[in-house]
Every structure is written in C-alpha cells, then in structure tokens.
Protein backbone atom coordinates (compact mmCIF):
# COMPACT_ATOMS: atom_id res chain seq x y z
CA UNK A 1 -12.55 2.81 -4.62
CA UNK A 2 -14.01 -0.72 -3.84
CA UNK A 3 -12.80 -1.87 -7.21
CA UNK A 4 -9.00 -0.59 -6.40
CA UNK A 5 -9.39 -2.33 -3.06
CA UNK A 6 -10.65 -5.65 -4.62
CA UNK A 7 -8.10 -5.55 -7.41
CA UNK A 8 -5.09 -5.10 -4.97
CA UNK A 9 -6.47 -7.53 -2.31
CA UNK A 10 -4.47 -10.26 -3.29
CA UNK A 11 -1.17 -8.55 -2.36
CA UNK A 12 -0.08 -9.67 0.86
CA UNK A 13 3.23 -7.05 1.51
CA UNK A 14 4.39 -3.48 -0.11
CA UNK A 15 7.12 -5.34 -1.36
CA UNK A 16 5.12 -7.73 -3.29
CA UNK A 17 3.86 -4.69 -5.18
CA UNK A 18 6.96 -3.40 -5.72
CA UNK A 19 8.17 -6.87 -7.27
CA UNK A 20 5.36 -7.36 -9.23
CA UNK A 21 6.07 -7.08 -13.14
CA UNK A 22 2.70 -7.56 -14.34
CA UNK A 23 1.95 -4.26 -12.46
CA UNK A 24 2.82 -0.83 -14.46
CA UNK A 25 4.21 1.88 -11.89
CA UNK A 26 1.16 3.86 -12.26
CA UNK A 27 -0.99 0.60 -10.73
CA UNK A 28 1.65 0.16 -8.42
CA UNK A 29 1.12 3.73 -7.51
CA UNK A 30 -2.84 3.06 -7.14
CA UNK A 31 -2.06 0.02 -5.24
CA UNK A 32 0.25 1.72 -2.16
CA UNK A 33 -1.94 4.48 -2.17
CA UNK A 34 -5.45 2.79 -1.79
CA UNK A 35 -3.31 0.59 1.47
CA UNK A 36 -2.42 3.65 3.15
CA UNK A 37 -5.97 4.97 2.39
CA UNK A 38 -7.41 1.98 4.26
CA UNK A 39 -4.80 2.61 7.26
CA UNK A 40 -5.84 6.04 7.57
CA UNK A 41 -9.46 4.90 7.71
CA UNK A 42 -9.06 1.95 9.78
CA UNK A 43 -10.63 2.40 13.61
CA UNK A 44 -7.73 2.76 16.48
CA UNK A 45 -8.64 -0.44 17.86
CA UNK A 46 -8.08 -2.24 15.09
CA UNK A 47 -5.12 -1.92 14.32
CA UNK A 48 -1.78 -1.13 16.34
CA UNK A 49 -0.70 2.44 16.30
CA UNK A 50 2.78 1.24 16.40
CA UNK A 51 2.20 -1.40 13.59
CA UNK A 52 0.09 1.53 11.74
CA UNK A 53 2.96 3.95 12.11
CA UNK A 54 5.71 1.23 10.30
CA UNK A 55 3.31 0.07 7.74
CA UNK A 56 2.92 4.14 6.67
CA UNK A 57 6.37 4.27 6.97
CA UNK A 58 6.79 0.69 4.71
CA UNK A 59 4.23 2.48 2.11
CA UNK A 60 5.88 5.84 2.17
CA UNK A 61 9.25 4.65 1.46
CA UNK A 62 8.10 2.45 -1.13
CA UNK A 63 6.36 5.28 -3.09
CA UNK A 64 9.69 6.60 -3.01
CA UNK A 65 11.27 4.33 -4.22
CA UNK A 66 8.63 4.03 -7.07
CA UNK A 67 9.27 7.93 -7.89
CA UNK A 68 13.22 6.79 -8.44
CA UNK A 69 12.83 3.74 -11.13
C-alpha cells in the first residue's frame, strides 16, 4: 500500500486524477481508492469531520464518474 500512496502523492485534487491522461482508469481507480483509504484511517483530530465527509463525497462521486467513461 505504501507504494500506491507514494505513487499517487503527487496529486494534489480528485479532479487532477480524473484529468490526468497519462493515468489508465484502472490507476485512476487505485488512486481514489488508496485517498479515501487514508481518510478512513486518518485520526478525528486530524482532520475535519465536515471536510472528511465532502472529500468522501468528492472521491465517491468521482469513482462514479470513472464507472461512466
């Protein structure tokens, strides 16, 4: 997992990935799915709930949108 994190570090918005062409749809994939991994994970105080909640949100929609192209 360290090497998915690493690899999709660079990245600084869910759009980003989304844009990205150099990206096939199943890295794109790995990519939203490793950020909502380290939400999940992340300790309360660290981050928001509210800004955790719309970042989910942000990720779920854009795997969504990934299933559709």
């Amino acid at each position: 997992m360290n090497s998915v994190l690493k690899r999709f570090a660079g990245f600084r918005s869910v759009a980003a990935i989304l844009k990205d062409r150099g990206l096939t749809k199943d890295q794109k994939r790995t990519a939203l799915m490793s950020w909502r991994f380290l939400l999940m994970q992340s300790p309360a105080a660290s981050v928001d709930a509210d800004d955790r909640l719309e970042k989910l949100q942000e990720i779920e929609h854009a795997l969504v949108v990934l299933d559709k192209t």
